[in-house]
Protein backbone atom coordinates (compact mmCIF):
# COMPACT_ATOMS: atom_id res chain seq x y z
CA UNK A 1 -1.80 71.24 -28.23
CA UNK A 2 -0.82 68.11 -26.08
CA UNK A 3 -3.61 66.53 -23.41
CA UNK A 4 -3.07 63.64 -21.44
CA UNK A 5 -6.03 60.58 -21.55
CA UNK A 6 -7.04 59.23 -18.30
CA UNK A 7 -5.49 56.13 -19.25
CA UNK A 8 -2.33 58.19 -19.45
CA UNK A 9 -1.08 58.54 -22.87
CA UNK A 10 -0.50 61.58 -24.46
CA UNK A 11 -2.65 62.62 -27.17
CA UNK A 12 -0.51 64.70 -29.70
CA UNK A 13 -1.84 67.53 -31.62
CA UNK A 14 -2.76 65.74 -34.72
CA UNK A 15 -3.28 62.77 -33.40
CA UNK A 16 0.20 61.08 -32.85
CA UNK A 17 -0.11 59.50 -29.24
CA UNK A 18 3.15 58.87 -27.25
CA UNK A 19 2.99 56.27 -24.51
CA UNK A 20 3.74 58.38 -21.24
CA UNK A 21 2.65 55.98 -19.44
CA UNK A 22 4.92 53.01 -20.60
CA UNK A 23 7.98 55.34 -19.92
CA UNK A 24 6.83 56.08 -16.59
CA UNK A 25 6.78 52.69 -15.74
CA UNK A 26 9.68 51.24 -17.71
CA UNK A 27 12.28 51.84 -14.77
CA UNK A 28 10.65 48.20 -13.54
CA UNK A 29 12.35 45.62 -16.02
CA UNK A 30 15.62 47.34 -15.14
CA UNK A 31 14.86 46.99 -11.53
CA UNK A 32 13.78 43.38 -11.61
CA UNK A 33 16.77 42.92 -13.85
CA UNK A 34 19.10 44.29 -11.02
CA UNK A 35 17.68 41.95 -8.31
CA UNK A 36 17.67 39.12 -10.02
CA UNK A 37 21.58 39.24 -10.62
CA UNK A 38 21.53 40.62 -7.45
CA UNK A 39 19.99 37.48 -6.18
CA UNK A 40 21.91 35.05 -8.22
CA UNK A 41 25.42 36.53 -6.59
CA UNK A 42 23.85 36.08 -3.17
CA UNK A 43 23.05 32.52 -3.46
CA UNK A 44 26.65 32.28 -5.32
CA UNK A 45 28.19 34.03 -2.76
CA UNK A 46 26.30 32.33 0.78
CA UNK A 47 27.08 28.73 -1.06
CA UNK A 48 30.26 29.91 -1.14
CA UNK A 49 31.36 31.55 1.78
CA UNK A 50 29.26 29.16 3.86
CA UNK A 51 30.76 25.55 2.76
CA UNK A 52 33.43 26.72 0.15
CA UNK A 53 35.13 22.75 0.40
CA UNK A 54 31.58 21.26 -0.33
CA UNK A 55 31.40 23.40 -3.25
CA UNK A 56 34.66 22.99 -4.74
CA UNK A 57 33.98 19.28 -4.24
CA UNK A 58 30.85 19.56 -6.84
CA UNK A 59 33.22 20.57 -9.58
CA UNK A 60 35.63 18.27 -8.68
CA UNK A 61 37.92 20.79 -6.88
CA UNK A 62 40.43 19.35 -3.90
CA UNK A 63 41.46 22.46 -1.49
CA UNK A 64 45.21 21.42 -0.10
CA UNK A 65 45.08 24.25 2.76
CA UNK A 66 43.40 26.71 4.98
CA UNK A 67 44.22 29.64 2.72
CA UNK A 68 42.72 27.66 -0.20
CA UNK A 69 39.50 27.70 1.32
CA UNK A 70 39.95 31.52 2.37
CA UNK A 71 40.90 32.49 -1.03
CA UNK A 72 37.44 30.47 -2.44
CA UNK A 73 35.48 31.78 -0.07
CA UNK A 74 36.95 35.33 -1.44
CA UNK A 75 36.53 34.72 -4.96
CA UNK A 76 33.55 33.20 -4.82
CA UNK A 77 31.70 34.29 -1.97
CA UNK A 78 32.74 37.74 -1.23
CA UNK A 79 33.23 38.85 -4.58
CA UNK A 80 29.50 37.85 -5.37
CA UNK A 81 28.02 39.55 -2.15
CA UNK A 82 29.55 42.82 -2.71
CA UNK A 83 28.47 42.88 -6.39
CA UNK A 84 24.98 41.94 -5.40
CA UNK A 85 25.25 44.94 -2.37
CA UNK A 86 26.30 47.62 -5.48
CA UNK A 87 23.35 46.09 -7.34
CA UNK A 88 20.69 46.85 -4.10
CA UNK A 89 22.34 50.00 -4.08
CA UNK A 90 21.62 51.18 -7.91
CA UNK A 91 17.91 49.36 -7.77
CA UNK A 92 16.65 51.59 -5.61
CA UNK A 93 17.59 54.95 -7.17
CA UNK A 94 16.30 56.12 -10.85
CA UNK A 95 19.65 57.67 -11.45
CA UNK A 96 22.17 54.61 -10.13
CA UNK A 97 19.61 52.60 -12.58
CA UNK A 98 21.38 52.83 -15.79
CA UNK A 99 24.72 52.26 -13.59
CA UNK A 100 23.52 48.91 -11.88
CA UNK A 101 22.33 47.79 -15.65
CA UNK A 102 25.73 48.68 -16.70
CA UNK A 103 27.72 47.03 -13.89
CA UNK A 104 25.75 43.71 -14.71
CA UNK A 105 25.86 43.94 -18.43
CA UNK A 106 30.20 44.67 -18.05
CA UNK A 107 30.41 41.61 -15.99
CA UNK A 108 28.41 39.29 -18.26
CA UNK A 109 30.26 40.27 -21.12
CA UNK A 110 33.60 39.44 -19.49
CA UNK A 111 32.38 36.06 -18.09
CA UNK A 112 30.66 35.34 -21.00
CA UNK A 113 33.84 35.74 -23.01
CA UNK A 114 35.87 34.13 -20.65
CA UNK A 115 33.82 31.35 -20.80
CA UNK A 116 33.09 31.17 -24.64
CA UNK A 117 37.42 31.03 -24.27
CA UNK A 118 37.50 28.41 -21.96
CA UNK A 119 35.19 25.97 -23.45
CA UNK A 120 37.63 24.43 -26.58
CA UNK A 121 40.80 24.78 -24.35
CA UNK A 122 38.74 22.77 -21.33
CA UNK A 123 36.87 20.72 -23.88
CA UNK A 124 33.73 21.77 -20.96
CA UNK A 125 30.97 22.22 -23.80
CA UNK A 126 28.59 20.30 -22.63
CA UNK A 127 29.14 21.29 -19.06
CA UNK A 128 28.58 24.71 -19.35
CA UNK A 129 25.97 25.10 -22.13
CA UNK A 130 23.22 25.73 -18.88
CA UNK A 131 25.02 28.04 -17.96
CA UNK A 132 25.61 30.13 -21.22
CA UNK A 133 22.00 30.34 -21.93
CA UNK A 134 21.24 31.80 -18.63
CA UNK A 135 24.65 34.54 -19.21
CA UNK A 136 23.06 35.19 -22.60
CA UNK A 137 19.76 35.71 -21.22
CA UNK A 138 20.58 37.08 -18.54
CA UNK A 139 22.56 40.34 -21.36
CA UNK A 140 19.76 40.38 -23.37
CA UNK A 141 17.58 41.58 -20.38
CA UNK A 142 20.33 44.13 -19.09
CA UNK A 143 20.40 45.17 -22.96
CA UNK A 144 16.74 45.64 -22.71
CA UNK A 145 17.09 47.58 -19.41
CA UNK A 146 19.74 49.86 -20.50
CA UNK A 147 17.55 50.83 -24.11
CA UNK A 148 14.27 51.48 -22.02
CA UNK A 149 16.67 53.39 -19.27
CA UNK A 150 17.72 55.70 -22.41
CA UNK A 151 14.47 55.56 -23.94
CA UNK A 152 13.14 56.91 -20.49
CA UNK A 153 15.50 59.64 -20.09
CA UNK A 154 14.98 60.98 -23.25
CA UNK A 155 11.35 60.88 -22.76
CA UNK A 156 10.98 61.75 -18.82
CA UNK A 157 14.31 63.59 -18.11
CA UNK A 158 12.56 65.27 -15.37
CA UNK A 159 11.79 61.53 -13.83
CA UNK A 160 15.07 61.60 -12.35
């Protein structure tokens, strides 16, 4: 026979006790995980679309035309926005959850292997090593996410 504590873990009929209560709440690290890259590609995309000549300049980027600064504010501003509005949109449903971790953790992957390409050919080690330990970290967490998302399902398939 299965009861449930008041501190909300299920006591198992003899004595195994599953922790309902961590799968209840375990929909929150993929949630925090979504608006944080949700956050990052709206401060990518605003620096962007806002002064995309200023920020070319900081990588040492010269724009020759007016369509040159469309296309970066494009591909670097809107690009970033509308991820980050697809993340907002999977954080705040259960069932778009798993999605928005997988959208994220796709991405990463791809920019993390374009970069890990990029960095003999540019000889840009040094200058992007900040930035591969926040990618990294940044899959790791959606990695996280997406186990507990499964582990959740499995557990609460009802919690949808």
């Amino acid at each position: 026979m299965n009861t449930i504590s008041r501190s909300g873990f299920r006591q198992m009929s003899g004595g195994r006790i599953t922790m309902n209560i961590f799968w209840r709440f375990s929909h929150w690290l993929g949630r925090l995980v979504l608006l944080a890259a949700a956050s990052l590609f709206i401060a990518i995309g605003v620096k962007y679309v806002s002064a995309p000549v200023h920020m070319a300049a900081t990588d040492g980027i010269t724009l020759g035309s007016g369509m040159a600064i469309t296309r970066l504010r494009i591909g670097f501003g809107a690009f970033p926005l509308g991820f980050a509005i697809i993340l907002l949109f999977c954080l705040v449903s259960k069932a778009r959850l798993l999605a928005g971790l997988g959208i994220v953790a796709t991405l990463d992957v791809v920019i993390l292997a374009v970069r890990l390409l990029s960095i003999p050919v540019d000889h840009s080690l040094q200058e992007n090593l900040p930035l591969l330990r926040a990618e990294i970290i940044l899959l790791l967490l959606c990695l996280t996410g997406i186990v507990l998302e499964f582990g959740r399902r499995r557990n609460h398939p009802d919690s949808l």
